[in-house]
C-alpha atoms as a PDB file:
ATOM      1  CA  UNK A   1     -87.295  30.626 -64.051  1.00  0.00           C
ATOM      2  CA  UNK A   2     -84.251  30.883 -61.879  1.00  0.00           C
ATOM      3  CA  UNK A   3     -80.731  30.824 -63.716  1.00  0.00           C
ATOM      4  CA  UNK A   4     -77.987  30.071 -61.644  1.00  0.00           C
ATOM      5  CA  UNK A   5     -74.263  30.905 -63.164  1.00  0.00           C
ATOM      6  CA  UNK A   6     -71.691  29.252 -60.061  1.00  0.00           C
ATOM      7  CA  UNK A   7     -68.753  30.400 -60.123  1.00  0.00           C
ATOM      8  CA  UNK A   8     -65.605  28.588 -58.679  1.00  0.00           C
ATOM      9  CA  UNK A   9     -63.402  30.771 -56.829  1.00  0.00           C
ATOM     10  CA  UNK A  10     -59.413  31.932 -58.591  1.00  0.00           C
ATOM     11  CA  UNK A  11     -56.943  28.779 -57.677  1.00  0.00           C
ATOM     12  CA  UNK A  12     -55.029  28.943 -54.066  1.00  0.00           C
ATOM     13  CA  UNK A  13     -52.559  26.778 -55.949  1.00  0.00           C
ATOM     14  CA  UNK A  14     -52.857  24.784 -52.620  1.00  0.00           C
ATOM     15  CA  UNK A  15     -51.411  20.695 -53.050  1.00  0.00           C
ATOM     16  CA  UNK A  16     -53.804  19.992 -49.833  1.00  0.00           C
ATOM     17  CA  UNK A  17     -57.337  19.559 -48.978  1.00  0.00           C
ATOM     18  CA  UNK A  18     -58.672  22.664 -49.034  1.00  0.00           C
ATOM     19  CA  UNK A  19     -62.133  22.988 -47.385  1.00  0.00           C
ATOM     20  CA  UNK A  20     -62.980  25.330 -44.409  1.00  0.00           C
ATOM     21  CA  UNK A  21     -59.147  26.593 -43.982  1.00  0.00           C
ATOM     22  CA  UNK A  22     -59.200  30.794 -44.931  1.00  0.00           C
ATOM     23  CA  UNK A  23     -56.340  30.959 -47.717  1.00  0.00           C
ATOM     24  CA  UNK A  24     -56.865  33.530 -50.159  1.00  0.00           C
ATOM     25  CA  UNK A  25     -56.872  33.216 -54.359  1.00  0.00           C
ATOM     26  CA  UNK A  26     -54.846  34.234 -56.651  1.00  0.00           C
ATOM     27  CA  UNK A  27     -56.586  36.744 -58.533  1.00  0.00           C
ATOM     28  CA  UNK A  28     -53.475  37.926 -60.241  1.00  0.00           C
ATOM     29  CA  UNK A  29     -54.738  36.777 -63.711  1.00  0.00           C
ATOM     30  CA  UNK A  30     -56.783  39.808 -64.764  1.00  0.00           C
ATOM     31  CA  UNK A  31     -57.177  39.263 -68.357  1.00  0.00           C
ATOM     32  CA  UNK A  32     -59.677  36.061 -67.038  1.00  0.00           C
ATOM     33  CA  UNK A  33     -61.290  37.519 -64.326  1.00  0.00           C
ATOM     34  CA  UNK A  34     -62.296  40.505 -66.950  1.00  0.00           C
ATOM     35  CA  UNK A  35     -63.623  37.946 -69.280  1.00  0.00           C
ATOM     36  CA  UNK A  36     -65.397  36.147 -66.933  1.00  0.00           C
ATOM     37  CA  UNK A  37     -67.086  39.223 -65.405  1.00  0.00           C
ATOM     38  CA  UNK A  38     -67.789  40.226 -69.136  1.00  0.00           C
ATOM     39  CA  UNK A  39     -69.657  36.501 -69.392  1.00  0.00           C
ATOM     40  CA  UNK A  40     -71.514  36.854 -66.615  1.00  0.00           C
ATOM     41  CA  UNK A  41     -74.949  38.851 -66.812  1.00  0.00           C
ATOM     42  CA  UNK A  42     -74.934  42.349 -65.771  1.00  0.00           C
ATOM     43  CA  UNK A  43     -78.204  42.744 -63.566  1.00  0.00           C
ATOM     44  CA  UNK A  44     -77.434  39.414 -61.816  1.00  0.00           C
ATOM     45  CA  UNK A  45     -76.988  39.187 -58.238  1.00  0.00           C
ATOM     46  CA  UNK A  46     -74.241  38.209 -56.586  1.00  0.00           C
ATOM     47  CA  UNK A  47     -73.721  36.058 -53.435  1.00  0.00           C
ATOM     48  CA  UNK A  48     -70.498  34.007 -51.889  1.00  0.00           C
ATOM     49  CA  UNK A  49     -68.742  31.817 -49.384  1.00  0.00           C
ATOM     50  CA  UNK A  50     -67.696  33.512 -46.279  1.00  0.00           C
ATOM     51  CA  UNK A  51     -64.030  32.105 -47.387  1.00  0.00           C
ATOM     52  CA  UNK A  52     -61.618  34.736 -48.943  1.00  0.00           C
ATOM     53  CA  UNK A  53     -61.103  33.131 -52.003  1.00  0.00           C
ATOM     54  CA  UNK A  54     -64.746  32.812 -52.806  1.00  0.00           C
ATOM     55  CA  UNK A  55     -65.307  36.513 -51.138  1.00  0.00           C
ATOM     56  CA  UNK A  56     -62.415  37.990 -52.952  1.00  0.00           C
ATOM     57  CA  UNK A  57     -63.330  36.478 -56.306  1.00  0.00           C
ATOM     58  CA  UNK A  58     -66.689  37.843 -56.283  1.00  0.00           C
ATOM     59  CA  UNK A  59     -65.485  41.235 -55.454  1.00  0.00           C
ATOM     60  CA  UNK A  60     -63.369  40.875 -58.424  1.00  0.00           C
ATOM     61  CA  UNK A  61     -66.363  40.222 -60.995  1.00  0.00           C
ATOM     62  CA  UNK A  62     -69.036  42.164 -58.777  1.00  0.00           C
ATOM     63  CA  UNK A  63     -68.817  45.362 -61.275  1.00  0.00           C
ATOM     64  CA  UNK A  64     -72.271  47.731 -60.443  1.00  0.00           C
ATOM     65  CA  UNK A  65     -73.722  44.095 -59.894  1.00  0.00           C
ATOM     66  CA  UNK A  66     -75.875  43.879 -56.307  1.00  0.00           C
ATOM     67  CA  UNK A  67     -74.291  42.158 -53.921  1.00  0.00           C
ATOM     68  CA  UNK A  68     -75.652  39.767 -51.200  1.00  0.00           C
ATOM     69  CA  UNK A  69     -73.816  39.330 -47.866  1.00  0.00           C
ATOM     70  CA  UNK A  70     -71.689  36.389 -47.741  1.00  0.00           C
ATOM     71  CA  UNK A  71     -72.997  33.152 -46.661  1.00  0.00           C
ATOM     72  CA  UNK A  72     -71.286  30.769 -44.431  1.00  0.00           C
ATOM     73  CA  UNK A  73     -73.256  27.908 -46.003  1.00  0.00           C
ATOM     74  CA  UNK A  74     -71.862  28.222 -49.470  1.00  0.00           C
ATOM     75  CA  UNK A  75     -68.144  27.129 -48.121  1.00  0.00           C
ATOM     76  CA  UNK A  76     -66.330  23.993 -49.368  1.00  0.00           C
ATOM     77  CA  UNK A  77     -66.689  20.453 -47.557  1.00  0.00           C
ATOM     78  CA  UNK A  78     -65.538  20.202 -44.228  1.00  0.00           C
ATOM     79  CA  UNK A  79     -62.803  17.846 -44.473  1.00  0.00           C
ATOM     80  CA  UNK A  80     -62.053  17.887 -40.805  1.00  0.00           C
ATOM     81  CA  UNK A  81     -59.072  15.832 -39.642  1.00  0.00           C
ATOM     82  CA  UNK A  82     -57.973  16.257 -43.594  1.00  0.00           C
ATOM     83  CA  UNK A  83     -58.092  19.583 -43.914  1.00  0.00           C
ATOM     84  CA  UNK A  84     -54.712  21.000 -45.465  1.00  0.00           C
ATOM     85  CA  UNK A  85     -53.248  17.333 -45.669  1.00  0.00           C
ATOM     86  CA  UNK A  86     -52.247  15.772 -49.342  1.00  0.00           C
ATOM     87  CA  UNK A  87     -53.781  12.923 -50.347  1.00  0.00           C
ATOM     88  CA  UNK A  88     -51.095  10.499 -50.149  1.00  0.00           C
ATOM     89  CA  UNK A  89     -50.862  11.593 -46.295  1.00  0.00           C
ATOM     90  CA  UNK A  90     -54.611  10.950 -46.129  1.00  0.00           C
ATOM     91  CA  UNK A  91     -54.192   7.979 -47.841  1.00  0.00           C
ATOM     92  CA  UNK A  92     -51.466   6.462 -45.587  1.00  0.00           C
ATOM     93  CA  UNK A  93     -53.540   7.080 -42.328  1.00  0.00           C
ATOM     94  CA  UNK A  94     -56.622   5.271 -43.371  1.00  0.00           C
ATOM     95  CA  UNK A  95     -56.408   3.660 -46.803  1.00  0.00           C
ATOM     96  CA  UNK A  96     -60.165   2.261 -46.483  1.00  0.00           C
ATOM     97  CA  UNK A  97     -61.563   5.454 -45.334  1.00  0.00           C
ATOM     98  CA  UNK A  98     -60.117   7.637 -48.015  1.00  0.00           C
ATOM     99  CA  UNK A  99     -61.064   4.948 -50.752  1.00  0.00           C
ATOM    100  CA  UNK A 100     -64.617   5.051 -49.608  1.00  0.00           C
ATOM    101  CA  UNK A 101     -64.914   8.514 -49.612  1.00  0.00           C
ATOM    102  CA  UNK A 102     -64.473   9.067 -53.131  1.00  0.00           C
ATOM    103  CA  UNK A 103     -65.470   5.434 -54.539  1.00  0.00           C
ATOM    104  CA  UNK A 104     -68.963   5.762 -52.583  1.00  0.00           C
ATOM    105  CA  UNK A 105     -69.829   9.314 -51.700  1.00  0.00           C
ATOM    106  CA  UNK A 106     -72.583   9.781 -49.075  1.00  0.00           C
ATOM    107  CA  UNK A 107     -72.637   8.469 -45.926  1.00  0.00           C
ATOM    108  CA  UNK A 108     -68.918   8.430 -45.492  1.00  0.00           C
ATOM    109  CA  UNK A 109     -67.360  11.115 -43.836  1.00  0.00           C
ATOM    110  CA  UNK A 110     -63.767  12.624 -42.801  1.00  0.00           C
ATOM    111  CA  UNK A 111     -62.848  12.331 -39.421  1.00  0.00           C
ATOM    112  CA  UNK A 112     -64.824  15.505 -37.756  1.00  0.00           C
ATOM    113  CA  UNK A 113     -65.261  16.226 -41.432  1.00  0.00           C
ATOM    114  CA  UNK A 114     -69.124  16.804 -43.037  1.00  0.00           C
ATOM    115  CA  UNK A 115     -70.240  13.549 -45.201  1.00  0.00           C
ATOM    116  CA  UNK A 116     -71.187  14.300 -49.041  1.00  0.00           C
ATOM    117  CA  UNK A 117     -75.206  14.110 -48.520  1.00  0.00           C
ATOM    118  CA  UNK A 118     -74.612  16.578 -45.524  1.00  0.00           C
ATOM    119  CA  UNK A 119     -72.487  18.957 -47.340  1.00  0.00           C
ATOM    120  CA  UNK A 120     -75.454  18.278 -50.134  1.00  0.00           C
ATOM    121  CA  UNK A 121     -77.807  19.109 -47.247  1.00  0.00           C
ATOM    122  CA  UNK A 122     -76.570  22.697 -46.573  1.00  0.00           C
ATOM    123  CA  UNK A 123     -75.756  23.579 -49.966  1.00  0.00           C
ATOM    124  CA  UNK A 124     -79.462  22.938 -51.347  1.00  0.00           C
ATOM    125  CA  UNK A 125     -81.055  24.645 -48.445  1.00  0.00           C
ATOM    126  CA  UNK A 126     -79.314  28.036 -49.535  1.00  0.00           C
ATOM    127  CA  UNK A 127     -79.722  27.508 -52.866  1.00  0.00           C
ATOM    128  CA  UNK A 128     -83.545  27.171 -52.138  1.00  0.00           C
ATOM    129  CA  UNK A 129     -83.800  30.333 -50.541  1.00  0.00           C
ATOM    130  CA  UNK A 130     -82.008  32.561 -53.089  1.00  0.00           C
ATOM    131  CA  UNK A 131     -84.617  31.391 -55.788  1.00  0.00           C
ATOM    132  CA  UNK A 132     -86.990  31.764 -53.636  1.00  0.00           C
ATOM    133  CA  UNK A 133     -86.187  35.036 -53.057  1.00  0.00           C
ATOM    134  CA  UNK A 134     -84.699  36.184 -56.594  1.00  0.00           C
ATOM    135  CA  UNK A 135     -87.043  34.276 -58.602  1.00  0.00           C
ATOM    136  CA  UNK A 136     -86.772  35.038 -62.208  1.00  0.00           C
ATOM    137  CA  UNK A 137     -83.262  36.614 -61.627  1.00  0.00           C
ATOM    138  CA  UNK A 138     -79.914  35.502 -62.470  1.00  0.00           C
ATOM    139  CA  UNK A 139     -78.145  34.350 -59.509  1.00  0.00           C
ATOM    140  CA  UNK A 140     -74.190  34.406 -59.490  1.00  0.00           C
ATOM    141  CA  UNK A 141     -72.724  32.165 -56.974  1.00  0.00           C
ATOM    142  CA  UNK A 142     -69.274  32.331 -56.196  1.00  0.00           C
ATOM    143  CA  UNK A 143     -68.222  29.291 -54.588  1.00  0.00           C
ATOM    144  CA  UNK A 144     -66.109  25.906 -54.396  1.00  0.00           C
ATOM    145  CA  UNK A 145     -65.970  23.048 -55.959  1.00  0.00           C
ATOM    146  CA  UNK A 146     -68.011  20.696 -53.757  1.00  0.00           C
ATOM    147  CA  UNK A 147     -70.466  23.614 -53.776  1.00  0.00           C
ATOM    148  CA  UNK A 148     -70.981  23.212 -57.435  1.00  0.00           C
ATOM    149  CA  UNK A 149     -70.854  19.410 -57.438  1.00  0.00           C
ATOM    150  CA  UNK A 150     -73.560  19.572 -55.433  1.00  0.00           C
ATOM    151  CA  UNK A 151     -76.309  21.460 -57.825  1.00  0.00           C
ATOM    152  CA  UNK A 152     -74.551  19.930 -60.785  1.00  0.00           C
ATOM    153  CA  UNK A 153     -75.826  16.343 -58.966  1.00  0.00           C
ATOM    154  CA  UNK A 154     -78.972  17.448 -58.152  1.00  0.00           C
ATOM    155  CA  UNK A 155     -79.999  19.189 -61.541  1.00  0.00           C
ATOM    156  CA  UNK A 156     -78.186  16.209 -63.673  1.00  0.00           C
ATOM    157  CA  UNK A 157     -80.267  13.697 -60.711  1.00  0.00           C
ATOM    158  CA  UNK A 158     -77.342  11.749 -60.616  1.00  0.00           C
ATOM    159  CA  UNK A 159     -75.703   9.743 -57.853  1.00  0.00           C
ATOM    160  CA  UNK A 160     -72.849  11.479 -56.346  1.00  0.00           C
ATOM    161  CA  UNK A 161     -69.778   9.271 -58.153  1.00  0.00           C
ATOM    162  CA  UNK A 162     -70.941  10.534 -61.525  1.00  0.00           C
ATOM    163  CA  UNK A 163     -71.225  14.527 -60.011  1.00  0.00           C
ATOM    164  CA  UNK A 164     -67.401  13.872 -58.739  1.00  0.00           C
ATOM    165  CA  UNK A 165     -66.662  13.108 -62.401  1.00  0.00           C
ATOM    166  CA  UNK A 166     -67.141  16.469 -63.844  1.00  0.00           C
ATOM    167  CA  UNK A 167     -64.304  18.961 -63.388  1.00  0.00           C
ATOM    168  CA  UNK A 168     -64.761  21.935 -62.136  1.00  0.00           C
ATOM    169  CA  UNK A 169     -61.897  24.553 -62.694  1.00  0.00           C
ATOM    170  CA  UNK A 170     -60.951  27.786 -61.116  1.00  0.00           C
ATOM    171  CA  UNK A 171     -62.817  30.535 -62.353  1.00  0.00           C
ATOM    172  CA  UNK A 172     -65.021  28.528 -64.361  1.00  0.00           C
ATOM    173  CA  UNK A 173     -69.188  28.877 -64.573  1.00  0.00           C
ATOM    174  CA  UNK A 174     -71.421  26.036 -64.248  1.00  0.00           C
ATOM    175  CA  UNK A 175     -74.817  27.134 -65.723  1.00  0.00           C
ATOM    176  CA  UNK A 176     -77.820  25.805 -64.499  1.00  0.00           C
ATOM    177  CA  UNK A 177     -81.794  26.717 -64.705  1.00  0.00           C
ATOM    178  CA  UNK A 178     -84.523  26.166 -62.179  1.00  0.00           C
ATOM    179  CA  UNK A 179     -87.893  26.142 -63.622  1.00  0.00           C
ATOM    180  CA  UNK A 180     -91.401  25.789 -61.725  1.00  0.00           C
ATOM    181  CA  UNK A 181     -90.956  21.866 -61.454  1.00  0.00           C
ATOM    182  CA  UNK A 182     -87.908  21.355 -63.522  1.00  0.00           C
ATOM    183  CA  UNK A 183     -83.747  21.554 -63.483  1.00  0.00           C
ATOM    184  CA  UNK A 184     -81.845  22.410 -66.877  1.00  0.00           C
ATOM    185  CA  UNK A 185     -77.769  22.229 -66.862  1.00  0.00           C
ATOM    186  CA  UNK A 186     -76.500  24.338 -69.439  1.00  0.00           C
ATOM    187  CA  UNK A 187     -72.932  24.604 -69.692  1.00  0.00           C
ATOM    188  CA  UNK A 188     -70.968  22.806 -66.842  1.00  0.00           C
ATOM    189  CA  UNK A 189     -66.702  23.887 -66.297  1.00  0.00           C
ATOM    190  CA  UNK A 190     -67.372  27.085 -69.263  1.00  0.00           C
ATOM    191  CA  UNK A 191     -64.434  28.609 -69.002  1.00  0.00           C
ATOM    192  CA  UNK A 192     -65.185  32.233 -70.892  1.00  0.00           C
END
């Protein structure tokens, strides 16, 4: 038994799509980042996105905790031509496309953006490997939003409209368990 505890990264405070763009956090609210580091177990390991707010975030709650190197395959979704546009601005350019995206996740993709079932693609591939190589450890992943949408769908095994309907907040923990043959969500958005 595996238990995961993902982290999303301290707000940018961004009013764009954020994905692969390198803007830091604000990690200026210490009082949270103290309780979340006193939530989180103490011999977990820890592991992040390459991106600076998920890298500086984990620093933040990393305490005497080990830490992994970052990994480039935890970042957000590659929104490509969106990236760092609002939605309305989105919207405007391709009202279809943009609809699509978030009505039918999958297939549909940004322009020289990453589709939802590839982002779910990259994400479950590194996921695999830390419990395969931490099994019956606590992992703590310190991550994005997508990134967590993505194990909450596939532990849930729900389609990808009803992962997009759970919110996921900054500095929140999504808990979730892998078992021999099984997944277990325990508390999704906990906000200690």
């Amino acid at each position: 038994m595996t238990r995961l505890h993902l982290v999303r990264h301290g707000p940018t405070h961004a009013k764009a799509m954020v994905g692969w763009s390198d803007i830091p956090a604000d990690l200026s609210d210490l009082v949270a980042i103290d309780r979340l580091h006193s939530h989180l177990p103490s011999d977990a390991v820890v592991i992040s996105s390459d991106l600076s707010r998920a890298a500086d975030t984990a620093s933040a709650i990393q305490g005497q905790r080990f830490r992994l190197p970052h990994d480039r395959d935890l970042r957000e979704i590659n929104f490509g031509a969106w990236e760092m546009r609002s939605f309305a601005e989105i919207e405007a350019d391709d009202p279809e496309l943009a609809f699509a995206y978030w009505d039918a996740p999958g297939d549909v993709r940004p322009p020289h953006g990453e589709s939802w079932n590839e982002v779910c693609t990259r994400v479950d591939a590194v996921i695999d490997n830390l419990i395969d190589q931490h099994v019956g450890r606590d992992l703590i992943v310190v991550a994005h939003f997508g990134v967590i949408l993505t194990q909450v769908q596939r532990a849930l095994n729900v389609n990808a409209k009803e992962a997009f309907s759970h919110r996921i907040d900054n500095l929140s923990v999504t808990e979730i368990t892998r078992s021999t043959n099984s997944w277990t969500v325990g508390r999704i958005n906990h906000c200690p």
